[in-house]
C-alpha atoms as a PDB file:
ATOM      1  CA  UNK A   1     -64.148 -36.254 -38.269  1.00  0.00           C
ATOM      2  CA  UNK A   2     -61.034 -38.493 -37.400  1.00  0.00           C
ATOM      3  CA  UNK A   3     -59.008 -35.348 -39.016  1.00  0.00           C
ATOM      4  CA  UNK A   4     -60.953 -32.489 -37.596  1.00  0.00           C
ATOM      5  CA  UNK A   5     -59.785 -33.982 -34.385  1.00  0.00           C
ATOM      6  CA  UNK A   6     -55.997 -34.748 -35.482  1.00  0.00           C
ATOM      7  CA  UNK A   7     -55.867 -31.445 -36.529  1.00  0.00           C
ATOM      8  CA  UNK A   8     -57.330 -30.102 -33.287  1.00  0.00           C
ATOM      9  CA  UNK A   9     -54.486 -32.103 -31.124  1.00  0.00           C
ATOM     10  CA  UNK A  10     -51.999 -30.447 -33.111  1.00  0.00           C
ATOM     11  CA  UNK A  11     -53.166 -26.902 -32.750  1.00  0.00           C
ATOM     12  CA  UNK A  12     -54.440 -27.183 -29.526  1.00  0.00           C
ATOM     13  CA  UNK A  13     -53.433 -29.344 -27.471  1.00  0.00           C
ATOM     14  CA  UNK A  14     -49.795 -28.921 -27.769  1.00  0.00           C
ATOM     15  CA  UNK A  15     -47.894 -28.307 -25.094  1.00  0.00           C
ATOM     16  CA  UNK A  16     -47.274 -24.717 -24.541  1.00  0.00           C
ATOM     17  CA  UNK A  17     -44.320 -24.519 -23.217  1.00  0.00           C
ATOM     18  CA  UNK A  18     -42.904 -25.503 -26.147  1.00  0.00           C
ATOM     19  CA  UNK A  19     -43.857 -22.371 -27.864  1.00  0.00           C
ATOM     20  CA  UNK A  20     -43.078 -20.236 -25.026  1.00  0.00           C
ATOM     21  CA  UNK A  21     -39.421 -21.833 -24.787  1.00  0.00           C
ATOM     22  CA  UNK A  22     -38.074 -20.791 -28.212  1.00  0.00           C
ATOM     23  CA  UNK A  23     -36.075 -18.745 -27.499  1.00  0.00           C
ATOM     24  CA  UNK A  24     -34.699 -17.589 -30.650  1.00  0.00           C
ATOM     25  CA  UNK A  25     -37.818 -15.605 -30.817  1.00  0.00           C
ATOM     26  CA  UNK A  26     -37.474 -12.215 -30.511  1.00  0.00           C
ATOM     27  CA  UNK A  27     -40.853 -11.421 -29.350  1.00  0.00           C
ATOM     28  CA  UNK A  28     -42.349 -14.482 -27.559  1.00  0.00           C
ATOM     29  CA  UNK A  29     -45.883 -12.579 -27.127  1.00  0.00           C
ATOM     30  CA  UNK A  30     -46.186 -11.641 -30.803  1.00  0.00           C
ATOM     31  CA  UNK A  31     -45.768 -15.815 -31.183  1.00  0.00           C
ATOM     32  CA  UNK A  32     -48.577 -16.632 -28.489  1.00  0.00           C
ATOM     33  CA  UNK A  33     -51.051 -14.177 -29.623  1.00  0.00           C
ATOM     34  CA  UNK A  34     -50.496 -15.884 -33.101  1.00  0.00           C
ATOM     35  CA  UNK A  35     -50.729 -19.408 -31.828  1.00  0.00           C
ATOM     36  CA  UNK A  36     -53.933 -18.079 -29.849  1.00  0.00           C
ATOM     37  CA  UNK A  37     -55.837 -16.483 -32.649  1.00  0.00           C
ATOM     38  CA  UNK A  38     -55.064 -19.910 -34.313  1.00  0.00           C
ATOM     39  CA  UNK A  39     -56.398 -21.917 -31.727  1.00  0.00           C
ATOM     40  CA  UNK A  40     -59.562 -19.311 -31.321  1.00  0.00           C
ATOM     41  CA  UNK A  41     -60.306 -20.072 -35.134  1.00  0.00           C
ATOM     42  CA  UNK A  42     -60.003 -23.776 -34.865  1.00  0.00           C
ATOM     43  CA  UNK A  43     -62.777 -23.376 -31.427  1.00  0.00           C
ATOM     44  CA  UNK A  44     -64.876 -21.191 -33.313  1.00  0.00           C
ATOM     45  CA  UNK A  45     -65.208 -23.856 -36.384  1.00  0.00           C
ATOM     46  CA  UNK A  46     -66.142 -26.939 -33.652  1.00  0.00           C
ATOM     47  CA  UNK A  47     -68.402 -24.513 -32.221  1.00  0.00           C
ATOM     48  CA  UNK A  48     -69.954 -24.567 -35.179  1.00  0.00           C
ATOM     49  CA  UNK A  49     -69.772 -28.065 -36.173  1.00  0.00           C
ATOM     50  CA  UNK A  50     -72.028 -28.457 -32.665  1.00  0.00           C
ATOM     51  CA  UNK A  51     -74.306 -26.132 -33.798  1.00  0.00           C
ATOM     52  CA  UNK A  52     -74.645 -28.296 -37.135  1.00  0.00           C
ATOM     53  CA  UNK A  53     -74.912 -31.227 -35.388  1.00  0.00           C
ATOM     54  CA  UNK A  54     -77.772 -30.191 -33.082  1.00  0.00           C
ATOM     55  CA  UNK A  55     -79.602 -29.455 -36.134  1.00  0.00           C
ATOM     56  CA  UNK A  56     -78.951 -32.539 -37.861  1.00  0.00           C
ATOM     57  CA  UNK A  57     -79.882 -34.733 -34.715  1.00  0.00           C
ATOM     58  CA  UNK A  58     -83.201 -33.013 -34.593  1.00  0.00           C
ATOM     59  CA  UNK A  59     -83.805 -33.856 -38.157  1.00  0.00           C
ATOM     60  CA  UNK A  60     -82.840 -37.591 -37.756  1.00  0.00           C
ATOM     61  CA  UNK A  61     -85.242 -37.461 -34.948  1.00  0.00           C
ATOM     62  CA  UNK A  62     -88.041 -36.208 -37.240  1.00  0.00           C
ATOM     63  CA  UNK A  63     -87.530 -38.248 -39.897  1.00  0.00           C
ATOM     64  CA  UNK A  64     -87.355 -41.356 -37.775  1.00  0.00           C
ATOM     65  CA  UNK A  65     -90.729 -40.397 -35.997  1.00  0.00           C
ATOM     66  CA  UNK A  66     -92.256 -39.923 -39.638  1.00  0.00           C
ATOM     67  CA  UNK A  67     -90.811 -43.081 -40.788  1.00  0.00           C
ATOM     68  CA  UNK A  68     -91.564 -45.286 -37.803  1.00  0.00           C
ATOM     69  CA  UNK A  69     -95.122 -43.400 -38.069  1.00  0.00           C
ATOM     70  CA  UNK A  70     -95.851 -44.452 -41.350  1.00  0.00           C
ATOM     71  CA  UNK A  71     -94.423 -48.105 -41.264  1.00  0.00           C
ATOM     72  CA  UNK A  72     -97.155 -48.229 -38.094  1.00  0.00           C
ATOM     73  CA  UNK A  73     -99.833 -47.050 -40.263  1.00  0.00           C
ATOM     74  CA  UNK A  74     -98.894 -48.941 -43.883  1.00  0.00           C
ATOM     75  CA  UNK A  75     -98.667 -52.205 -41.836  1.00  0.00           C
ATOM     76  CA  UNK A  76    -102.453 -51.759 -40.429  1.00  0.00           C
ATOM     77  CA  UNK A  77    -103.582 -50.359 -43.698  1.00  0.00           C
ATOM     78  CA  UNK A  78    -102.191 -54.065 -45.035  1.00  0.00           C
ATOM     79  CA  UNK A  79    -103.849 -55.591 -42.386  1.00  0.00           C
ATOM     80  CA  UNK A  80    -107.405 -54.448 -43.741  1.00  0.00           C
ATOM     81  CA  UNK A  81    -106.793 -55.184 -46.902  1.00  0.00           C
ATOM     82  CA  UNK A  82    -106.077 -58.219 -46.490  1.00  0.00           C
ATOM     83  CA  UNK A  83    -109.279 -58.916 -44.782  1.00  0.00           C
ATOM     84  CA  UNK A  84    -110.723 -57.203 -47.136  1.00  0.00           C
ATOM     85  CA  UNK A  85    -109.883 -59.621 -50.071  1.00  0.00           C
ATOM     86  CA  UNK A  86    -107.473 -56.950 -52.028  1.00  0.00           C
ATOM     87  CA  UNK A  87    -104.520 -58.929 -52.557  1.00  0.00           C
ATOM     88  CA  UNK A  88    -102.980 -56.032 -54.735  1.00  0.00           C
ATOM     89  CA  UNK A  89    -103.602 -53.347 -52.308  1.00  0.00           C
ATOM     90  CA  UNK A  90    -102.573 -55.486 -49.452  1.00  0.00           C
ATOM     91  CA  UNK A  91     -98.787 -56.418 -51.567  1.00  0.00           C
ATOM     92  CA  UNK A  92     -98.355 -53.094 -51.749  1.00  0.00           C
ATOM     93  CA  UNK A  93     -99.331 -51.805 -48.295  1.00  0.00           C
ATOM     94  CA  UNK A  94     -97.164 -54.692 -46.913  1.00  0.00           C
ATOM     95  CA  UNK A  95     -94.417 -53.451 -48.839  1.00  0.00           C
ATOM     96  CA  UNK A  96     -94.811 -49.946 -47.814  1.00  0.00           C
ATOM     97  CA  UNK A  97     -94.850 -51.212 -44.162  1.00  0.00           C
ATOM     98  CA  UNK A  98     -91.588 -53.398 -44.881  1.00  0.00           C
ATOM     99  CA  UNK A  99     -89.467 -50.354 -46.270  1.00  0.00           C
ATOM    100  CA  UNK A 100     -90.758 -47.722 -43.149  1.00  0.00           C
ATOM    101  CA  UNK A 101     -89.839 -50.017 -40.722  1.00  0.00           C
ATOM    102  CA  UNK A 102     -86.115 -50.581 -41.918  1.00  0.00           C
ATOM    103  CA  UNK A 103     -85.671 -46.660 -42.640  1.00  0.00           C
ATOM    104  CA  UNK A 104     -87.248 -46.296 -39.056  1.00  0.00           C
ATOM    105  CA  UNK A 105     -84.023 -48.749 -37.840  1.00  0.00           C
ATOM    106  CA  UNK A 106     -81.690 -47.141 -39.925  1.00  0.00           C
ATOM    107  CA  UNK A 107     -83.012 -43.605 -38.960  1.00  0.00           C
ATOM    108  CA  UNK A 108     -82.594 -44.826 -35.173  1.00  0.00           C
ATOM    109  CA  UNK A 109     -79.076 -45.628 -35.625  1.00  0.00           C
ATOM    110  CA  UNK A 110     -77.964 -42.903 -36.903  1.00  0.00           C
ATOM    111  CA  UNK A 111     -79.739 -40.837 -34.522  1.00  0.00           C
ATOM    112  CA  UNK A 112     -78.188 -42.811 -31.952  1.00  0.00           C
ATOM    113  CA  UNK A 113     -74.820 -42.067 -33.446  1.00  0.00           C
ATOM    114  CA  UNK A 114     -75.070 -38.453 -33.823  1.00  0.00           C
ATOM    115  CA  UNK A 115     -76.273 -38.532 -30.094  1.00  0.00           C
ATOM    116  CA  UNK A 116     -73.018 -39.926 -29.583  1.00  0.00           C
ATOM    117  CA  UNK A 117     -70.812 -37.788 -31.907  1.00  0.00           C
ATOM    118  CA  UNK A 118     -72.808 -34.942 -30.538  1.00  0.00           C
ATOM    119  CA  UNK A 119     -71.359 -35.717 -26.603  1.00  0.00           C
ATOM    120  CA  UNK A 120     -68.032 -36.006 -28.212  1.00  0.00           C
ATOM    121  CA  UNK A 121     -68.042 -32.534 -30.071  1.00  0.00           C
ATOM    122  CA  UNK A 122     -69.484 -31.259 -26.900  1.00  0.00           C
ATOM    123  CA  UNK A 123     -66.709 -32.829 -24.522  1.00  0.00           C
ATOM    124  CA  UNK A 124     -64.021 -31.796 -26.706  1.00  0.00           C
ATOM    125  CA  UNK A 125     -64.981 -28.261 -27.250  1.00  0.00           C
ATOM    126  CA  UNK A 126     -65.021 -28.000 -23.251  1.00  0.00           C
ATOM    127  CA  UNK A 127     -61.587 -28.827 -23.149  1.00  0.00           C
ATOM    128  CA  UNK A 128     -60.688 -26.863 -26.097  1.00  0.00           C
ATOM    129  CA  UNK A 129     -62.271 -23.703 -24.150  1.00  0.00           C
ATOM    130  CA  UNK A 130     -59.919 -24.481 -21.004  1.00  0.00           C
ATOM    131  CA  UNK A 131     -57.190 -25.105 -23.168  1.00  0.00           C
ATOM    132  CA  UNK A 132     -57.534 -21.164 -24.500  1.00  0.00           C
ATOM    133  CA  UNK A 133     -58.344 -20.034 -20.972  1.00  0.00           C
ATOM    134  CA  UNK A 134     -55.372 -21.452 -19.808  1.00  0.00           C
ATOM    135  CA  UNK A 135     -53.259 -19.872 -22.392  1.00  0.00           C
ATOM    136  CA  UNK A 136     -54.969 -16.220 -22.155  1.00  0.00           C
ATOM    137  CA  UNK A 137     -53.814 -16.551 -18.644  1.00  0.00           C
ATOM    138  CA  UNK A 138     -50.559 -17.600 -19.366  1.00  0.00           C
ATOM    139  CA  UNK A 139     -50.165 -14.912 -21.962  1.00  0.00           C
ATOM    140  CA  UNK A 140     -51.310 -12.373 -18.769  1.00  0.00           C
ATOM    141  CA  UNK A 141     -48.460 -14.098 -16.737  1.00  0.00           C
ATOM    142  CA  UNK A 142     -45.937 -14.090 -19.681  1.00  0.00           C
ATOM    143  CA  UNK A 143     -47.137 -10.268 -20.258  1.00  0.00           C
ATOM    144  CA  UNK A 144     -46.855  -9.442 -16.693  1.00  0.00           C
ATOM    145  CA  UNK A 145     -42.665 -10.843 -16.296  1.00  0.00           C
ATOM    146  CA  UNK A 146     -42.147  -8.680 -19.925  1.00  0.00           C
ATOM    147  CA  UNK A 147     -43.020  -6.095 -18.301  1.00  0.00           C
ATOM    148  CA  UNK A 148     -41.657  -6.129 -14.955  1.00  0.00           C
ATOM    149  CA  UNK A 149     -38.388  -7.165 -16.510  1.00  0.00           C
ATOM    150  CA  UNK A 150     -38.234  -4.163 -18.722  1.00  0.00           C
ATOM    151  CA  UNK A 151     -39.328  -1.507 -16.296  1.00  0.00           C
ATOM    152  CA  UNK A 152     -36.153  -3.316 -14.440  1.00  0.00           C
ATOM    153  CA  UNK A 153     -33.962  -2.651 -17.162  1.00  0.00           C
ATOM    154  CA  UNK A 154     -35.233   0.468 -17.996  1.00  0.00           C
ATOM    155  CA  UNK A 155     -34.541   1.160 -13.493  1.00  0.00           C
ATOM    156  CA  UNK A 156     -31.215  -0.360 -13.874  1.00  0.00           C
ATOM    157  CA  UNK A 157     -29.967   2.415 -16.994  1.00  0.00           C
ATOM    158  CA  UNK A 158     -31.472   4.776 -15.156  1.00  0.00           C
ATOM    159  CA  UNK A 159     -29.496   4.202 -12.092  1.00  0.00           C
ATOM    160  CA  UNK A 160     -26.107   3.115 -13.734  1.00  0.00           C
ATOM    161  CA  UNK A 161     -25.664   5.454 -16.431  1.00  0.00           C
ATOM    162  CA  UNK A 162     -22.881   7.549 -15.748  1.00  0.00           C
ATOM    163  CA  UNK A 163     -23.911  10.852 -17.596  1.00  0.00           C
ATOM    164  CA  UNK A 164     -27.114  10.236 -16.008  1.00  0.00           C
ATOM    165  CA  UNK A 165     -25.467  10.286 -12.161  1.00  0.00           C
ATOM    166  CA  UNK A 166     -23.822  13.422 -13.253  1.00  0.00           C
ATOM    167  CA  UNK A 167     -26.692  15.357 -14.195  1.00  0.00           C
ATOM    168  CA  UNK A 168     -28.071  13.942 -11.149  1.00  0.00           C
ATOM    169  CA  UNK A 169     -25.108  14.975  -8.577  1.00  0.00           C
ATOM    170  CA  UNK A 170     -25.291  18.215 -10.476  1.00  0.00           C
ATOM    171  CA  UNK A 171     -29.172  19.414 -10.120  1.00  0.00           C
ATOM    172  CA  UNK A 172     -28.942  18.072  -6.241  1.00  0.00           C
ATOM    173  CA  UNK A 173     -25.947  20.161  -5.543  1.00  0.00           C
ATOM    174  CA  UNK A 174     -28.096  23.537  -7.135  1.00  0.00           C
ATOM    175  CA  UNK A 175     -30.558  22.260  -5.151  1.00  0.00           C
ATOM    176  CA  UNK A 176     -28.849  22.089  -1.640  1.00  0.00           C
ATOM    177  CA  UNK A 177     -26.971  25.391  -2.662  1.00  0.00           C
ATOM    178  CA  UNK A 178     -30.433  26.903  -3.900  1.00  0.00           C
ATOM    179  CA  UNK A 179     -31.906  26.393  -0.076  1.00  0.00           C
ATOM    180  CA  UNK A 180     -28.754  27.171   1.415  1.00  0.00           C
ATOM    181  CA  UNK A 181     -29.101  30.263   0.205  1.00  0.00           C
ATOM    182  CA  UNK A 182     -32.592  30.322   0.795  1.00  0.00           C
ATOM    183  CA  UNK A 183     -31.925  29.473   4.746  1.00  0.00           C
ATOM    184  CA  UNK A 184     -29.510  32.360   4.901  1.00  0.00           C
ATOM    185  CA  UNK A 185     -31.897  35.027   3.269  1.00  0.00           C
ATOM    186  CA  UNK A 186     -34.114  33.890   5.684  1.00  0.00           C
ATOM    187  CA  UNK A 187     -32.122  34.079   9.144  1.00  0.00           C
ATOM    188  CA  UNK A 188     -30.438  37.595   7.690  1.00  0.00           C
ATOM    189  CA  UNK A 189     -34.043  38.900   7.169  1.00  0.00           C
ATOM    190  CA  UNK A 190     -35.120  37.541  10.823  1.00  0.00           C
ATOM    191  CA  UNK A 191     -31.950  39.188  12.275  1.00  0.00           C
ATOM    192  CA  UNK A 192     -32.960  42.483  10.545  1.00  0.00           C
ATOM    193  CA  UNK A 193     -35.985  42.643  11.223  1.00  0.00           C
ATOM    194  CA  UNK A 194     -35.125  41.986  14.880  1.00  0.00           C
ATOM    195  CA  UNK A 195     -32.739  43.986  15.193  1.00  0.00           C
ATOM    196  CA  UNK A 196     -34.803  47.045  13.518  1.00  0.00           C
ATOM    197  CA  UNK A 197     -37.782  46.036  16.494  1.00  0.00           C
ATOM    198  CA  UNK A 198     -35.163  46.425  19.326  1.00  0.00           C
ATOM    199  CA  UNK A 199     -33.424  49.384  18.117  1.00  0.00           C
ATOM    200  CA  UNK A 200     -36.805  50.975  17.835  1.00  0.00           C
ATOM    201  CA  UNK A 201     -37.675  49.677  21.517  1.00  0.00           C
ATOM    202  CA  UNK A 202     -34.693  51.374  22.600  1.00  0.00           C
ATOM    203  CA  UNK A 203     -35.486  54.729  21.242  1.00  0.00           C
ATOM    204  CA  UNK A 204     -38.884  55.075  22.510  1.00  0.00           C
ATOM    205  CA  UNK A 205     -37.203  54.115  25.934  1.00  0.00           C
ATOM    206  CA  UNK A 206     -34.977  56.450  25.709  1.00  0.00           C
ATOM    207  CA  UNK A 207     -37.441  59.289  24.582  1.00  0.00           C
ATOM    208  CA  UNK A 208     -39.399  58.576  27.796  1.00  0.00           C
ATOM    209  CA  UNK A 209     -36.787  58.771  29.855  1.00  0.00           C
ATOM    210  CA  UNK A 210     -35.967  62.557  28.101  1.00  0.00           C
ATOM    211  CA  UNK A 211     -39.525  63.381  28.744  1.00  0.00           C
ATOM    212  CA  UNK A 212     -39.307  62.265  32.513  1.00  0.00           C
ATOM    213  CA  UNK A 213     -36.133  63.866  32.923  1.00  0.00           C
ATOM    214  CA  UNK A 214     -37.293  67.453  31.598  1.00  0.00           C
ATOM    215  CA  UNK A 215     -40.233  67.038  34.281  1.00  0.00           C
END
């Protein structure tokens, strides 16, 4: 047990930091997914170490209730014989009495020290599971400064490169030039158009005033 839990302390409770600060690592998330599945593996097998040990507690438990059952009953059963006269019978019901009742003790201890173990485990796997909660959310946090720090870079070629700017510069000036010439097809076709409605105006004007002059 003493290197189950030496070996737990060194996969698990390290500091992470330490792992997160090496920075001749190329990929520092590749590393803490690693160190993660690592540390998941080691939870899993105290997970089921607790699992074991529930099982084996309740069988100390019924053994010890069978034990300290039958030393009860062997040491009555030597009780009758003995009033009874049988000497034999009563040796060896005395016996059987005498050996229940120290596997009964021995039974209780241990079941008393699995309890124990058992809180351990239990205790230690709770702080193993906040351990790997804390370093899921760390990875999150480590992910989410990756990533802003590479759609920064990725902002920063965008806006420095200088073929880039020049293909830039370039498609806004056909732009500007493109509506430019948009604006004056526009006003020339407004002008037109007006100038077609008063020249038409006029005309009609000036045919009535040929009509009322022939009158």
């Amino acid at each position: 047990m003493s290197n189950l839990f030496t070996r737990i302390k060194n996969t698990v409770m390290a500091d992470l930091n330490e792992v997160l600060e090496q920075k001749e690592k190329k990929n520092p998330i590749a590393l803490l997914n690693q160190y993660l599945r690592q540390c998941e593996q080691e939870t899993e097998k105290v997970r089921k170490l607790i699992a074991r040990q529930y099982q084996l507690r309740e069988e100390f438990a019924n053994e010890y209730e069978k034990a300290a059952e039958l030393a009860k009953k062997r040491k009555q059963q030597a009780e009758i014989a003995d009033k009874a006269g049988e000497t034999e019978l009563h040796q060896f019901a005395a016996r059987e009495a005498t050996h229940y009742e120290e596997l009964s003790m021995r039974l209780h201890q241990t079941l008393s020290e699995a309890a124990t173990e058992l809180q351990k485990l239990e205790a230690k796997y709770e702080e193993m599971k906040h351990k790997l909660k804390d370093m899921h959310i760390r990875r999150m946090e480590l992910m989410g400064r990756e990533n802003i720090s590479r759609a920064n870079h990725k902002m920063d070629q965008v806006i420095n490169e200088h073929s880039f700017s020049e293909k830039a510069t370039s498609r806004f000036g056909e732009i500007e030039s493109y509506l430019e010439r948009l604006e004056k097809d526009i006003n020339q076709s407004y002008h037109q158009n007006t100038i077609d409605a008063r020249i038409a105006e006029l005309e009609k004007a000036m045919h009535k005033d040929e009509k009322t002059a022939n009158f």
